[in-house]
Structure formats: structure tokens, C-alpha cells
N, C-alpha and C. Protein backbone atom coordinates (compact mmCIF):
# COMPACT_ATOMS: atom_id res chain seq x y z
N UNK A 1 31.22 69.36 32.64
CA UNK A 1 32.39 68.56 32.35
C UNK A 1 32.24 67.20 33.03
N UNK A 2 32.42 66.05 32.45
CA UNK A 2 32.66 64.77 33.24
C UNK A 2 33.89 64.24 33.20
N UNK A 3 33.76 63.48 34.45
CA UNK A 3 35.46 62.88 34.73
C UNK A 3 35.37 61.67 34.81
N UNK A 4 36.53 61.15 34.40
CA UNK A 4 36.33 59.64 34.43
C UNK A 4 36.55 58.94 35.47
N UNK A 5 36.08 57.38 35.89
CA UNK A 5 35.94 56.96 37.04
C UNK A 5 36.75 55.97 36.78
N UNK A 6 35.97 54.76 35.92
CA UNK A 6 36.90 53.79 35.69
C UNK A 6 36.54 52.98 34.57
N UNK A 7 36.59 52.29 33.90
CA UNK A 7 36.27 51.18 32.68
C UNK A 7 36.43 49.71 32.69
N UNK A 8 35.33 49.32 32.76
CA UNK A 8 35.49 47.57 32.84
C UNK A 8 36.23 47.01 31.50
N UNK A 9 37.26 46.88 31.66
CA UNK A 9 37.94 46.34 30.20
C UNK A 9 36.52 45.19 29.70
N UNK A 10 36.70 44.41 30.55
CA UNK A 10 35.96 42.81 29.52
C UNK A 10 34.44 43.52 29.00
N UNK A 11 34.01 44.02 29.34
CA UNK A 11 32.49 45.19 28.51
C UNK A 11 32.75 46.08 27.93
N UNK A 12 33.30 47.00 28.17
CA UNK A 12 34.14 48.18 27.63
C UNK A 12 33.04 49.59 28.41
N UNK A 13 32.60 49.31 29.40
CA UNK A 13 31.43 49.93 30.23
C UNK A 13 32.31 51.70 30.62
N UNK A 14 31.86 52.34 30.36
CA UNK A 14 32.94 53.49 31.00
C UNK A 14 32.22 53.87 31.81
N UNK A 15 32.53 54.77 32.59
CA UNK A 15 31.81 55.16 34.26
C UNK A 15 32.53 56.47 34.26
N UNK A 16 32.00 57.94 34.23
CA UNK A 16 32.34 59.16 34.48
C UNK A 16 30.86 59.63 35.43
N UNK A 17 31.29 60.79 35.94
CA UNK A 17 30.91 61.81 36.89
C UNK A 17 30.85 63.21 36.44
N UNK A 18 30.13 63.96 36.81
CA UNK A 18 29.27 65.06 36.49
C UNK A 18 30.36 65.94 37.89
N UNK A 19 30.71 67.11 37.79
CA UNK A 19 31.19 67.77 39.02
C UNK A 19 29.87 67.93 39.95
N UNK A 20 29.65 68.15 40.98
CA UNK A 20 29.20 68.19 42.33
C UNK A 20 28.81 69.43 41.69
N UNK A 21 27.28 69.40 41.69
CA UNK A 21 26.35 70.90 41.43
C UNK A 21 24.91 70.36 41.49
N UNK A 22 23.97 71.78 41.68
CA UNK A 22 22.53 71.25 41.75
C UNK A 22 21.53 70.91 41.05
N UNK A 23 20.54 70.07 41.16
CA UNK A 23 19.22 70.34 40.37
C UNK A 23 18.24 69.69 41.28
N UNK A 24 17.18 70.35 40.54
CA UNK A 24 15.87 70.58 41.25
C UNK A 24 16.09 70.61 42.69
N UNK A 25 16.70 71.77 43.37
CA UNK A 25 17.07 71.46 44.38
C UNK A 25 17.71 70.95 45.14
N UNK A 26 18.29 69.78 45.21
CA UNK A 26 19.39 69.19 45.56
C UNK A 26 20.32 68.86 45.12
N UNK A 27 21.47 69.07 46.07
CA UNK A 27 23.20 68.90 45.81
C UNK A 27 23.64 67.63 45.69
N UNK A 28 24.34 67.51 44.52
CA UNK A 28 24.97 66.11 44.14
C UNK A 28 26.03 65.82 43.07
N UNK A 29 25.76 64.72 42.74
CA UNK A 29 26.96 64.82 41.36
C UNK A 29 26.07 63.60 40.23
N UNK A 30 26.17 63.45 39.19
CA UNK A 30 25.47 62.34 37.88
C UNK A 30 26.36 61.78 37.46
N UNK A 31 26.08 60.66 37.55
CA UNK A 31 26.75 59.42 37.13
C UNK A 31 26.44 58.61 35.74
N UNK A 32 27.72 58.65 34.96
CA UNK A 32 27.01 58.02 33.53
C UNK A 32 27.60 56.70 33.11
N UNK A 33 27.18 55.98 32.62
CA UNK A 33 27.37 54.89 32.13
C UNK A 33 27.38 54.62 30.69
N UNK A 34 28.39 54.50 30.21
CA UNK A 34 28.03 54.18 28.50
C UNK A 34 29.09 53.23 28.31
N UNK A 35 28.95 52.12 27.17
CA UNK A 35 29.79 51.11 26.59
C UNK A 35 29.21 51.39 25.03
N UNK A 36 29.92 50.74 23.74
CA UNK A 36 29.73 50.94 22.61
C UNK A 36 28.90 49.48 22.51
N UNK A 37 28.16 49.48 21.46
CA UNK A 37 27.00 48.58 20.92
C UNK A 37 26.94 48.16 19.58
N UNK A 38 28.28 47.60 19.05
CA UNK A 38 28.39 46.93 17.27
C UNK A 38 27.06 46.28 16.91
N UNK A 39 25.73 45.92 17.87
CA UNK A 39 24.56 45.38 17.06
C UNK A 39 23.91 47.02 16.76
N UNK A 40 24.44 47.77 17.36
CA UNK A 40 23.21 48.91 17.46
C UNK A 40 24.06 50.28 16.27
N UNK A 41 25.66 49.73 16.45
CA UNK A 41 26.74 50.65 16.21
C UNK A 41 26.63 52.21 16.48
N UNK A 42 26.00 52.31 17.63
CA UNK A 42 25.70 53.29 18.52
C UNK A 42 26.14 53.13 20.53
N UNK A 43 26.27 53.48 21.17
CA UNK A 43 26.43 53.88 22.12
C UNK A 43 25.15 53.86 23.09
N UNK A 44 25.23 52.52 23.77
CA UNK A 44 24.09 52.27 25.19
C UNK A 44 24.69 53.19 26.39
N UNK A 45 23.57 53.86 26.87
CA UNK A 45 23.94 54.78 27.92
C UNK A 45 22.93 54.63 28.83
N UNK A 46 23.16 55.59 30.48
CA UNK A 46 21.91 55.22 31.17
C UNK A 46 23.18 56.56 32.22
N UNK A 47 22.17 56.99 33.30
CA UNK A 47 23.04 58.06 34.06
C UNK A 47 21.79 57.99 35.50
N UNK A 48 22.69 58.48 36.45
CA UNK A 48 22.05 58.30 37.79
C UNK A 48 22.66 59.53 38.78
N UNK A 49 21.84 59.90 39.33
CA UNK A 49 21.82 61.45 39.82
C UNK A 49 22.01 60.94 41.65
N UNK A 50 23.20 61.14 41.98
CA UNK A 50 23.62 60.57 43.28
C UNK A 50 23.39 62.01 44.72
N UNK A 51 22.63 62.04 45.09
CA UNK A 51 21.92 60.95 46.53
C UNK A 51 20.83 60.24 46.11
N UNK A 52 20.20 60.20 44.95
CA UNK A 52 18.99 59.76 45.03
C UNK A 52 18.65 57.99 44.13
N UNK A 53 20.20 57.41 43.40
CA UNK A 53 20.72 56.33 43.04
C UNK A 53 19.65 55.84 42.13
N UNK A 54 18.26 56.78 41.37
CA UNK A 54 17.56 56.63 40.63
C UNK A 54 18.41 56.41 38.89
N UNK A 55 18.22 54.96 38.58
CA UNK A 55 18.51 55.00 37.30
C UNK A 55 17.88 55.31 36.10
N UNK A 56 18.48 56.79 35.17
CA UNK A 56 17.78 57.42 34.17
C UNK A 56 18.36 57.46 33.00
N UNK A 57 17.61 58.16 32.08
CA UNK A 57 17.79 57.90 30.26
C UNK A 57 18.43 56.71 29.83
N UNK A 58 17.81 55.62 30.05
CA UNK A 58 18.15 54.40 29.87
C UNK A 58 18.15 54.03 28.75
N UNK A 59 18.90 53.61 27.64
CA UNK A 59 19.26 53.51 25.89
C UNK A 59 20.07 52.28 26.52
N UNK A 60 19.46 50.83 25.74
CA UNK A 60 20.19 49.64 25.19
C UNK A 60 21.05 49.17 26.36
N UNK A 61 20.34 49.33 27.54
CA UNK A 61 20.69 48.28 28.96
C UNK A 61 19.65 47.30 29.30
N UNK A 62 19.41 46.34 29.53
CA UNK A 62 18.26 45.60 29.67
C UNK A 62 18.07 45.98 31.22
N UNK A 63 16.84 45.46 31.57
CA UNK A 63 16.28 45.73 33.00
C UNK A 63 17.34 44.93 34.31
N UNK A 64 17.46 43.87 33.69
CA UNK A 64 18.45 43.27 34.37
C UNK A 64 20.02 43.94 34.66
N UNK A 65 20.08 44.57 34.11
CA UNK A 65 21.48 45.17 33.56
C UNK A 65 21.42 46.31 34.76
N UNK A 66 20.58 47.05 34.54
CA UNK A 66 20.09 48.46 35.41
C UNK A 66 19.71 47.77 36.96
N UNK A 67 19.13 47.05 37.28
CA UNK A 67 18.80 46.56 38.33
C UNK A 67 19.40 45.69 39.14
N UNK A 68 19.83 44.77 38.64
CA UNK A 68 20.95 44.06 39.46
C UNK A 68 22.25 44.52 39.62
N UNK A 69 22.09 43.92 41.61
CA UNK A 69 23.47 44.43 41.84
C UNK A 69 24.30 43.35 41.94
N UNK A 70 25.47 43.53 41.78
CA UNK A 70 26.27 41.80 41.52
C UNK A 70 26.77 41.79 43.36
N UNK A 71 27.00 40.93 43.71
CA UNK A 71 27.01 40.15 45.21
C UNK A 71 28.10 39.91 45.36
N UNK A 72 28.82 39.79 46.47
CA UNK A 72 30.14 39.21 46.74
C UNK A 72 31.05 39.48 46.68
């Protein structure tokens, strides 16, 4: 089940959570990211498996997007 976190209105970025359970061994929770994509009219997604803040299954985020952290 995922829960929702929060939604950047001006992107339409949604941000949900995975409940707190394991894999490969370690305890955590997955973090997903998806906004809708009218060039693609599909759904860009990407998800990150928290303690380890590795960003995965990356669909229609550019590198920049995934990698930068905004400042300030």
C-alpha cells in the first residue's frame, strides 16, 4: 500500500511512501515519485528505497531532475 506525502501543485509531482518493511535485507520504507507527461501521455516515475537514498526505475526524469538537489 502507498501513502501519500505531498504534491507540488506547479509540476503536479506526487510523492507517496511504501509502509516500513524489508528487502534484501534491510529495513526501510520506498519512496515514489510520479507526475503525468501530456508529451509522453503516460506517467514519469522514478522510486528510492530509504536508508540507502539510491534513485531507481527511472521513466521520463532527466538526470538533472534525479540528481539535483535544490539549495536554500
Amino acid at each position: 500500500m502507498r501513502y501519500p506525502l505531498f504534491t507540488y501543485i506547479k509540476t503536479g509531482l506526487e510523492v507517496t511512501m511504501s509502509e516500513p518493511h524489508e528487502e534484501k535485507g534491510k529495513f526501510g520504507v520506498r519512496v515514489y515519485f510520479e507526475r503525468w507527461n501530456d508529451e509522453h501521455d503516460s506517467f514519469d516515475s522514478m522510486d528510492m528505497w530509504i536508508p540507502d537514498g539510491k534513485m531507481e526505475h527511472i521513466v521520463g526524469f532527466s538526470s538533472v531532475e534525479v540528481f539535483d538537489t535544490p539549495h536554500g
